[in-house]
N, C-alpha and C. Protein backbone atom coordinates (compact mmCIF):
# COMPACT_ATOMS: atom_id res chain seq x y z
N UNK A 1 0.81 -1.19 0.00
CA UNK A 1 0.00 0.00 0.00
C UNK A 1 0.86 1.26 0.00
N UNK A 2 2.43 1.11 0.57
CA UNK A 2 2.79 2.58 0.73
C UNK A 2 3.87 2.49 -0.60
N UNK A 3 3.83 2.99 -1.74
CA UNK A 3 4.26 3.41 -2.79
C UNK A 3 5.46 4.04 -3.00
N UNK A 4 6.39 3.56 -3.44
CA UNK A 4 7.70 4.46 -4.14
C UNK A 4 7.55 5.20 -5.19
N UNK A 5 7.56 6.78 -4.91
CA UNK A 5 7.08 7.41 -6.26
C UNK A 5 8.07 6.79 -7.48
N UNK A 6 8.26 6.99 -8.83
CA UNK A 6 8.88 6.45 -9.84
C UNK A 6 9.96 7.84 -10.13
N UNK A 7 9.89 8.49 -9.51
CA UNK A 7 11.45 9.82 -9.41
C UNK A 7 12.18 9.16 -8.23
N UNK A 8 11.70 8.55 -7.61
CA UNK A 8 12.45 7.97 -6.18
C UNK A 8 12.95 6.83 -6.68
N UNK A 9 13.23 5.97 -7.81
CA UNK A 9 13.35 4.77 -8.08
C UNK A 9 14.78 4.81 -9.41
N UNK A 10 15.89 5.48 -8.38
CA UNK A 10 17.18 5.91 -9.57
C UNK A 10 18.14 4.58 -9.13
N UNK A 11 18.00 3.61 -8.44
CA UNK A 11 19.21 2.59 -8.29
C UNK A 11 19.14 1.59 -9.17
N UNK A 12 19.62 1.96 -10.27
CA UNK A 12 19.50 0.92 -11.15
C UNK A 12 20.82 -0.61 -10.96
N UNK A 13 19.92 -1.64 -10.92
CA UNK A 13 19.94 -2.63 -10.43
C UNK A 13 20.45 -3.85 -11.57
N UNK A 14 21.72 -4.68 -11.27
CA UNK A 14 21.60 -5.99 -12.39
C UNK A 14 20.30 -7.08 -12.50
N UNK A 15 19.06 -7.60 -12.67
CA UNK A 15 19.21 -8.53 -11.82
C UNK A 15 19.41 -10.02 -13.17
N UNK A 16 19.77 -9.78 -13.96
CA UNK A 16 20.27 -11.52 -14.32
C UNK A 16 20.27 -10.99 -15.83
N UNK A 17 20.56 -12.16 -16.63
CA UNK A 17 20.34 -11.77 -18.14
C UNK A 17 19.00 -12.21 -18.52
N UNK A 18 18.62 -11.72 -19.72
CA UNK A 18 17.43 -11.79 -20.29
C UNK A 18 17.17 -13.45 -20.57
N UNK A 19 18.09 -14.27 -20.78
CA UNK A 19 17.84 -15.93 -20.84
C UNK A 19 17.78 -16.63 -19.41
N UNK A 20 17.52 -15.84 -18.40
CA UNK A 20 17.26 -15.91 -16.83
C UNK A 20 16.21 -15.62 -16.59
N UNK A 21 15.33 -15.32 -17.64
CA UNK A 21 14.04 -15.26 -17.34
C UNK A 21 12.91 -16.06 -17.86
N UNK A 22 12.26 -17.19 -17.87
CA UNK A 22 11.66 -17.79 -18.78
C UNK A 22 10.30 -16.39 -19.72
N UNK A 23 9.98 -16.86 -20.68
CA UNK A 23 9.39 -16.32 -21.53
C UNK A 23 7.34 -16.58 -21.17
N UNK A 24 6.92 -15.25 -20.86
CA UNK A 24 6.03 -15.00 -20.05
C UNK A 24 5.25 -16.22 -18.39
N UNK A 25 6.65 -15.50 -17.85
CA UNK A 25 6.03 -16.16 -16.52
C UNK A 25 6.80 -15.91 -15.25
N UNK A 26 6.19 -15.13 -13.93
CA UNK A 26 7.00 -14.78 -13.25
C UNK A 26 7.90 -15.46 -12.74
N UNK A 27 8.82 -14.72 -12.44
CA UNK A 27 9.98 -15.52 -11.86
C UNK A 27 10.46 -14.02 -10.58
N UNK A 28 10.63 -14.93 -9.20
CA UNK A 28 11.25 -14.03 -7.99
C UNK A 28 12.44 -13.97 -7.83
N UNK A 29 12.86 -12.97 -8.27
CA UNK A 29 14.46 -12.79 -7.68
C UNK A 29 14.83 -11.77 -6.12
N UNK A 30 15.51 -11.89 -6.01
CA UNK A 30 15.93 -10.43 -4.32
C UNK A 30 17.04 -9.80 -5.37
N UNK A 31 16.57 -8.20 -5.21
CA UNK A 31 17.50 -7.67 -5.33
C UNK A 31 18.11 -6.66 -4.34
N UNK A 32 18.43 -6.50 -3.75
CA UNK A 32 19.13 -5.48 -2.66
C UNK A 32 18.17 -5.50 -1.56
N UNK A 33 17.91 -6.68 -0.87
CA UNK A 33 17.01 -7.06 0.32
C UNK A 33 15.74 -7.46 -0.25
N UNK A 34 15.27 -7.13 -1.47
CA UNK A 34 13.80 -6.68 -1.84
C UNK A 34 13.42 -7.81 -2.67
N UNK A 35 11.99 -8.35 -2.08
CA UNK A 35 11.81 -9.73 -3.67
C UNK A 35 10.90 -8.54 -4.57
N UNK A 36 11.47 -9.02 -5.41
CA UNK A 36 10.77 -8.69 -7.02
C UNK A 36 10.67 -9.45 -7.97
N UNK A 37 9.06 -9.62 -8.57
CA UNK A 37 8.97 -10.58 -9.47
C UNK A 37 9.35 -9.52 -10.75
N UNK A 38 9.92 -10.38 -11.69
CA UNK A 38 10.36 -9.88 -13.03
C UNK A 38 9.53 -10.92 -14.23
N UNK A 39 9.11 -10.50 -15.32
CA UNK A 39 8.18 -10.96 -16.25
C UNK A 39 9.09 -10.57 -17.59
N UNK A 40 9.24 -11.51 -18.28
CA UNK A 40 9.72 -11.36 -19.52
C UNK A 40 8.78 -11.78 -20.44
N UNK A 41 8.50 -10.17 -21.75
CA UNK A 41 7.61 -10.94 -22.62
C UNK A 41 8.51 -10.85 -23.94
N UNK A 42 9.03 -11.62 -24.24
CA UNK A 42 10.07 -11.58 -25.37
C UNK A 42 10.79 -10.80 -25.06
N UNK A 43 11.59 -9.96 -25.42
CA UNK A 43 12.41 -8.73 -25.08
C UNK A 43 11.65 -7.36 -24.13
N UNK A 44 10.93 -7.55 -24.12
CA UNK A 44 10.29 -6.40 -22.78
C UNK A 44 10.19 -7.37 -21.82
N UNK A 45 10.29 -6.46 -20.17
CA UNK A 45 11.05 -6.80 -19.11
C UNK A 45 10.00 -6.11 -18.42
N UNK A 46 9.24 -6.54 -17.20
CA UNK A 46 8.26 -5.71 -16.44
C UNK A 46 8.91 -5.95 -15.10
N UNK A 47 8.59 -5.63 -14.05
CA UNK A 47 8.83 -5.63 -12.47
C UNK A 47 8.19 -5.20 -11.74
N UNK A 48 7.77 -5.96 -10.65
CA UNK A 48 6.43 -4.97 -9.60
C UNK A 48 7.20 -6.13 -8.12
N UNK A 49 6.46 -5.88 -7.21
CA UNK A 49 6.99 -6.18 -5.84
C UNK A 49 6.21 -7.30 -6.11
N UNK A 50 6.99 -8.67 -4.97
CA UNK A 50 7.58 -10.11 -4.80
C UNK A 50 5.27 -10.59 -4.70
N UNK A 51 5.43 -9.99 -3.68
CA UNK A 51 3.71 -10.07 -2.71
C UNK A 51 2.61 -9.85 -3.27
N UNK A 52 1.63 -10.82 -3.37
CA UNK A 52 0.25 -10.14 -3.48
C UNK A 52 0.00 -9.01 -2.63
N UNK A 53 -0.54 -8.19 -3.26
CA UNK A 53 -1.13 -7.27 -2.26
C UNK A 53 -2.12 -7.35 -1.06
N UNK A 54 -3.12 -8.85 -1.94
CA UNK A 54 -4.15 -9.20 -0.74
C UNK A 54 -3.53 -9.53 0.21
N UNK A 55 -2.87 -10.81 0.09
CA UNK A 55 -2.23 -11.89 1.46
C UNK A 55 -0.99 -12.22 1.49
N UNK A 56 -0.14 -10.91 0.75
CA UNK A 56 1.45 -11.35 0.84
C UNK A 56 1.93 -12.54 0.54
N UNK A 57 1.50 -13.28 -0.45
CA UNK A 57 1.84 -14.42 -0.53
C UNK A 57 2.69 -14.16 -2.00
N UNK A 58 3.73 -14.88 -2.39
CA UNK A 58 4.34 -14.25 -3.54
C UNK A 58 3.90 -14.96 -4.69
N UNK A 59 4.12 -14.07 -6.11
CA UNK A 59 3.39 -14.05 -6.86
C UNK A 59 3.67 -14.99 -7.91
N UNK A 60 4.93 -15.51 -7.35
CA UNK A 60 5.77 -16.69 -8.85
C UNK A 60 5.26 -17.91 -7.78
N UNK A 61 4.55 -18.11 -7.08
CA UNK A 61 4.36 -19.66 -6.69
C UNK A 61 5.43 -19.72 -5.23
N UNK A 62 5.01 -21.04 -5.05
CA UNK A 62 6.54 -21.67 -3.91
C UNK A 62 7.31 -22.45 -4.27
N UNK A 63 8.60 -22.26 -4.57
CA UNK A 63 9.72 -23.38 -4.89
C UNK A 63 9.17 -24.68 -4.08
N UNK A 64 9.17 -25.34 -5.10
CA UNK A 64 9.10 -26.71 -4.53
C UNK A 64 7.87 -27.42 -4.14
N UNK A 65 6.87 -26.41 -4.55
CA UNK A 65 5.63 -27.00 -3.86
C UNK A 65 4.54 -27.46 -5.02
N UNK A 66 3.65 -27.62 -5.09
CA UNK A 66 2.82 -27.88 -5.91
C UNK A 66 1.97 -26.62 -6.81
N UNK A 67 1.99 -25.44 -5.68
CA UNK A 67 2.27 -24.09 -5.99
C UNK A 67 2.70 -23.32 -7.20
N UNK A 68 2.86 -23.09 -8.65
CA UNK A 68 3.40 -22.66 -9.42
C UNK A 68 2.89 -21.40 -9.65
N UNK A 69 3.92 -20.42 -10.51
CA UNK A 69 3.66 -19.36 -11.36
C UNK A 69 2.61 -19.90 -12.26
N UNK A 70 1.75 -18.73 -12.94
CA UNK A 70 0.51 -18.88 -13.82
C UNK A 70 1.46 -17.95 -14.74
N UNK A 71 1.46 -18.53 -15.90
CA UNK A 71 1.70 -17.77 -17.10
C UNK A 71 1.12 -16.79 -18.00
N UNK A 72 1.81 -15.50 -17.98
CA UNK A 72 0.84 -14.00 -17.85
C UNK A 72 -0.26 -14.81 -19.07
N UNK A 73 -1.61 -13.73 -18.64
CA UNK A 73 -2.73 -14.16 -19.47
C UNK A 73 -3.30 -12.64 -19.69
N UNK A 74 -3.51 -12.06 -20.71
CA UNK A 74 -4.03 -10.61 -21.31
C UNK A 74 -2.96 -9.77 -20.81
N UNK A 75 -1.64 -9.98 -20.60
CA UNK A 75 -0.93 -9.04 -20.02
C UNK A 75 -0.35 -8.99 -18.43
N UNK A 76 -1.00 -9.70 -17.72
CA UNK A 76 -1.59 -10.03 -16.18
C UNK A 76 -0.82 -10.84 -15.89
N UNK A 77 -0.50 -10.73 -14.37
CA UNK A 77 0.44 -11.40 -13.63
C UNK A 77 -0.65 -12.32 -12.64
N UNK A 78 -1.30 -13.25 -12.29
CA UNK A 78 -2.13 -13.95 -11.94
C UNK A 78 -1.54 -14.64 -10.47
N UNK A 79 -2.01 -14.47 -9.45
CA UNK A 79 -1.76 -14.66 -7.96
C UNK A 79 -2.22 -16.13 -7.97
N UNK A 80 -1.25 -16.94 -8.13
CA UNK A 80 -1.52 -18.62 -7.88
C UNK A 80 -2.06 -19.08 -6.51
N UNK A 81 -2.09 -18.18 -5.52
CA UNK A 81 -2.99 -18.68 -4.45
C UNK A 81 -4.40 -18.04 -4.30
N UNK A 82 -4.98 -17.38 -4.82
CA UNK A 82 -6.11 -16.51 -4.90
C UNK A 82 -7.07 -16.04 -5.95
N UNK A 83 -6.24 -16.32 -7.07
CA UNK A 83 -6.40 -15.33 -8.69
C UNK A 83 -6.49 -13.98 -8.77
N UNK A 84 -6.00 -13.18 -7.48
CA UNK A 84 -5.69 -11.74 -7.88
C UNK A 84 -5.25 -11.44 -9.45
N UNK A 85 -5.47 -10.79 -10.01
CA UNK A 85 -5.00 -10.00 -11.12
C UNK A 85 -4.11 -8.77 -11.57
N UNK A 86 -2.95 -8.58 -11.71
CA UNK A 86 -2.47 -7.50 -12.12
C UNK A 86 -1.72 -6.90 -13.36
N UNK A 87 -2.06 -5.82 -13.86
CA UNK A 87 -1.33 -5.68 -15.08
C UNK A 87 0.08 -5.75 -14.87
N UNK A 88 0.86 -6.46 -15.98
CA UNK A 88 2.28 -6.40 -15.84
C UNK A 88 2.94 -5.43 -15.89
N UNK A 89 2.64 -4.49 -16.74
CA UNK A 89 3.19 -2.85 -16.84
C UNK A 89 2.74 -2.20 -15.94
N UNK A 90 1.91 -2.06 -15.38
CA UNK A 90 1.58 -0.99 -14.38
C UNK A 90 1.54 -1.47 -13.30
N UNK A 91 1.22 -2.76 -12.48
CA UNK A 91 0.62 -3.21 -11.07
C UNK A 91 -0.79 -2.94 -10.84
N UNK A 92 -1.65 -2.73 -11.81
CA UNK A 92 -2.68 -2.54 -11.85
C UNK A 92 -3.52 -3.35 -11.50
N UNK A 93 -4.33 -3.40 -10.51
CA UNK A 93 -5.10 -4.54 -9.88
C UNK A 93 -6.03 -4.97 -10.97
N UNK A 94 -6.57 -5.58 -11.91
CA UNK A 94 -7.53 -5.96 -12.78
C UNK A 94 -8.40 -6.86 -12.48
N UNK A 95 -8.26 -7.78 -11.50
CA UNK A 95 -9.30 -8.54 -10.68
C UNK A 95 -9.20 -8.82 -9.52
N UNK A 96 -10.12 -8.75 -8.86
CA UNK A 96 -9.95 -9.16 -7.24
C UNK A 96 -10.06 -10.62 -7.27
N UNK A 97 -9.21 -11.24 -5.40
CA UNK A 97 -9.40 -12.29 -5.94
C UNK A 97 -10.56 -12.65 -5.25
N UNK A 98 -10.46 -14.51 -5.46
CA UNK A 98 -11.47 -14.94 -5.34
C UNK A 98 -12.67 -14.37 -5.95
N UNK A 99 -12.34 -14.46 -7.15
CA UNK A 99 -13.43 -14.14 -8.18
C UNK A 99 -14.44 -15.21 -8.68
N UNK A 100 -15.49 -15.32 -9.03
CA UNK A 100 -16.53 -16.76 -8.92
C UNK A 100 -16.02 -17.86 -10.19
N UNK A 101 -15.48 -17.01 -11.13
CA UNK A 101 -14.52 -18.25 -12.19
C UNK A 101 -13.43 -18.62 -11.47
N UNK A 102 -12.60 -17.68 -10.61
CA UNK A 102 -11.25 -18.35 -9.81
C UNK A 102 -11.86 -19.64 -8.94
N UNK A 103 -12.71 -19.24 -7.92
CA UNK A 103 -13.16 -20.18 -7.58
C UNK A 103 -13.98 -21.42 -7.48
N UNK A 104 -14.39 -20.97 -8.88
CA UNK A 104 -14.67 -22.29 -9.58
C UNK A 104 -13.95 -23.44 -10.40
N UNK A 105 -12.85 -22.42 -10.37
CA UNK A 105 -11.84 -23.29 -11.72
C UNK A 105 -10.85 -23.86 -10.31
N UNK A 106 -10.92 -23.19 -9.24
CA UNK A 106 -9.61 -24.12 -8.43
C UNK A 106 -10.48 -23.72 -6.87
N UNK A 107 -11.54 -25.31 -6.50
CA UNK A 107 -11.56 -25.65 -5.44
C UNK A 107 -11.25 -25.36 -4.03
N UNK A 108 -10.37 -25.72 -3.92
CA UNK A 108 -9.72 -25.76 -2.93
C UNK A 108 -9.53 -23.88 -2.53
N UNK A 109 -8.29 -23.65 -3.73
CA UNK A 109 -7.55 -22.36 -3.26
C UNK A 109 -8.82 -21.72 -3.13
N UNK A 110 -9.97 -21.44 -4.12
CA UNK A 110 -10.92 -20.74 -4.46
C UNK A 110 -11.84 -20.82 -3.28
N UNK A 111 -12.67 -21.39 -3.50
CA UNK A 111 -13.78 -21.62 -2.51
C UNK A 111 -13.48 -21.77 -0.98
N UNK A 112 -12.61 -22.76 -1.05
CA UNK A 112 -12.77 -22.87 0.42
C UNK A 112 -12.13 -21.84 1.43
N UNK A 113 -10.77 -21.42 0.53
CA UNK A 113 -9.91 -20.63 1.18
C UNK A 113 -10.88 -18.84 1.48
N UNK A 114 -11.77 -18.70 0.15
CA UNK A 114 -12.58 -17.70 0.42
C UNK A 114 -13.23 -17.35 1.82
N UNK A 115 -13.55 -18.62 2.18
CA UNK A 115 -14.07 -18.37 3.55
C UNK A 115 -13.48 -18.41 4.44
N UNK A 116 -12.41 -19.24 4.73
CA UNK A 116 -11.31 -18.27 5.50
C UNK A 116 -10.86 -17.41 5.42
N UNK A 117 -10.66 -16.64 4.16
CA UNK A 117 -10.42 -15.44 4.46
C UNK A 117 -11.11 -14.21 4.68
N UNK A 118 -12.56 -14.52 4.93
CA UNK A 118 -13.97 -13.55 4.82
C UNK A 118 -13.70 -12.13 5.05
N UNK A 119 -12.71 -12.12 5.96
CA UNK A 119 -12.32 -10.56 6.73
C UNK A 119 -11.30 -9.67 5.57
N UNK A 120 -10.73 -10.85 4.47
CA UNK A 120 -10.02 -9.72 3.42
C UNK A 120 -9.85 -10.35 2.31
N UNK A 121 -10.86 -9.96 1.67
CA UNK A 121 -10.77 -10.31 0.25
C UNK A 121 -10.46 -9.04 -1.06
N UNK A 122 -9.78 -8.01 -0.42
CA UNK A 122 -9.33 -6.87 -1.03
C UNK A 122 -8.26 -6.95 -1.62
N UNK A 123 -7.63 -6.86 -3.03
CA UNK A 123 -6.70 -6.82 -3.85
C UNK A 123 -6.01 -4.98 -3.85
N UNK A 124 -4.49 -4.98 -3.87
CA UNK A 124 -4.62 -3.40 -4.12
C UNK A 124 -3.66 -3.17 -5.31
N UNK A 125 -3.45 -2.01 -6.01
CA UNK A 125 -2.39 -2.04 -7.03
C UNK A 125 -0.92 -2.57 -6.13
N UNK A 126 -0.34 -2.67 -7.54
CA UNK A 126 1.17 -3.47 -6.92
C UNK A 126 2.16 -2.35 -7.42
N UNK A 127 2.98 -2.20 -6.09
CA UNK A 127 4.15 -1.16 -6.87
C UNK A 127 5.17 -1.83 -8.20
N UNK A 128 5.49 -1.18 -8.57
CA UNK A 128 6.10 -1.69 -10.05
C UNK A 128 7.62 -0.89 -10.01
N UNK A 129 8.35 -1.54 -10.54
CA UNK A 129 9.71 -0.89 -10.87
C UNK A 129 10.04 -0.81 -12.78
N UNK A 130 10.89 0.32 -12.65
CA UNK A 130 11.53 0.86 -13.91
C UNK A 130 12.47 -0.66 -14.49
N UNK A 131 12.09 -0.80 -15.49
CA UNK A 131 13.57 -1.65 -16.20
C UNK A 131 13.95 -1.08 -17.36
N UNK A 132 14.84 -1.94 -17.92
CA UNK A 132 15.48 -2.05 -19.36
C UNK A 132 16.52 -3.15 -19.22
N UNK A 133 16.68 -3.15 -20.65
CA UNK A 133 17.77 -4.15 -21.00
C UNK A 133 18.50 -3.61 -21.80
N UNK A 134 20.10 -3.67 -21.49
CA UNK A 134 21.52 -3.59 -22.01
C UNK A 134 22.22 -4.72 -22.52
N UNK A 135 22.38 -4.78 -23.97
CA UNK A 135 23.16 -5.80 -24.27
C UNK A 135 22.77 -7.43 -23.33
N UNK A 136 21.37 -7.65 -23.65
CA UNK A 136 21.61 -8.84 -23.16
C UNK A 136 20.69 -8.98 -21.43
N UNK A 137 21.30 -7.92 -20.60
CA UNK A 137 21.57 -8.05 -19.56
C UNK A 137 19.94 -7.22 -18.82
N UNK A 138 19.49 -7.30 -17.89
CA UNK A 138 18.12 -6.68 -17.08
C UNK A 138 18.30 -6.15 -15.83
N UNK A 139 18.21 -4.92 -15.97
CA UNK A 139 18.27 -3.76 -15.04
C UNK A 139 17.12 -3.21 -14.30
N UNK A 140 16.71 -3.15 -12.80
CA UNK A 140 15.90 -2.56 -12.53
C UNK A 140 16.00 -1.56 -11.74
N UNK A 141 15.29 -0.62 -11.61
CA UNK A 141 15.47 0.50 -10.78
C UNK A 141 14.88 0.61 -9.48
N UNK A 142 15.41 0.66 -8.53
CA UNK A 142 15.26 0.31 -6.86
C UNK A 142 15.31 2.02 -6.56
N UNK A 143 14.33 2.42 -5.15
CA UNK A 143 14.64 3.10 -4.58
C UNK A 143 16.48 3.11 -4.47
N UNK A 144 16.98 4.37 -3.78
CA UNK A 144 18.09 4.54 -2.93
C UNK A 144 18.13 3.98 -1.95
């Protein structure tokens, strides 16, 4: 919720080469303390913070678990525990989750988890970071 304006966001950052990223689908890296998911759609490079906004849960899945990244769909970075929605370029919330197709299409996470979570089912925009790519290589821009 508390936002890094995009004039505040001059530390430009390595974080891997462009063949370090699979081809549309998040992937979490840390860069200077901070998780950030990074999205590669062919040669454009997006970045927004690690967390759903609803339930902090991160947005590439859990290593190792049954858990996976969802592979962007209309642009959208898709919250594998919830179906939050966000645009990849902006952090733009585009669906809340637990939406009645999310939770129809996945049981478990969907439905049932809905009702545990009754008290917050609020999605919010996602902060987003500056990139580019140099020769190869993917740069993002971090606060100072």
């Amino acid at each position: 919720k508390s936002w890094v304006p995009a004039a505040k966001l001059t530390r430009w950052t390595k974080a891997g080469t462009l063949r370090d990223f699979p081809n549309n689908t998040p992937k979490e890296i840390r860069l200077l303390s901070r998780r950030v998911t990074v999205v590669r759609v062919d040669e454009q490079v997006y970045a927004m913070n690690a967390l759903c906004s609803h339930a902090r849960l991160p947005l590439a899945g859990l290593p190792g678990s049954p858990i996976k990244a969802l592979p962007l769909r209309d642009g959208c970075v898709t919250c594998p525990f919830h179906g939050a929605r966000f645009e990849a370029s902006t952090g733009k919330l585009v669906r809340e989750p637990f939406d009645s197709q999310w939770n129809n299409d996945h049981p478990f996470l969907g439905r049932l988890q809905s009702k545990l979570f009754f008290f917050n089912k609020r999605g919010y925009d996602q902060q987003t970071y500056p990139t580019r790519v140099e020769g190869g290589d993917v740069f993002v821009a971090l606060p100072k």
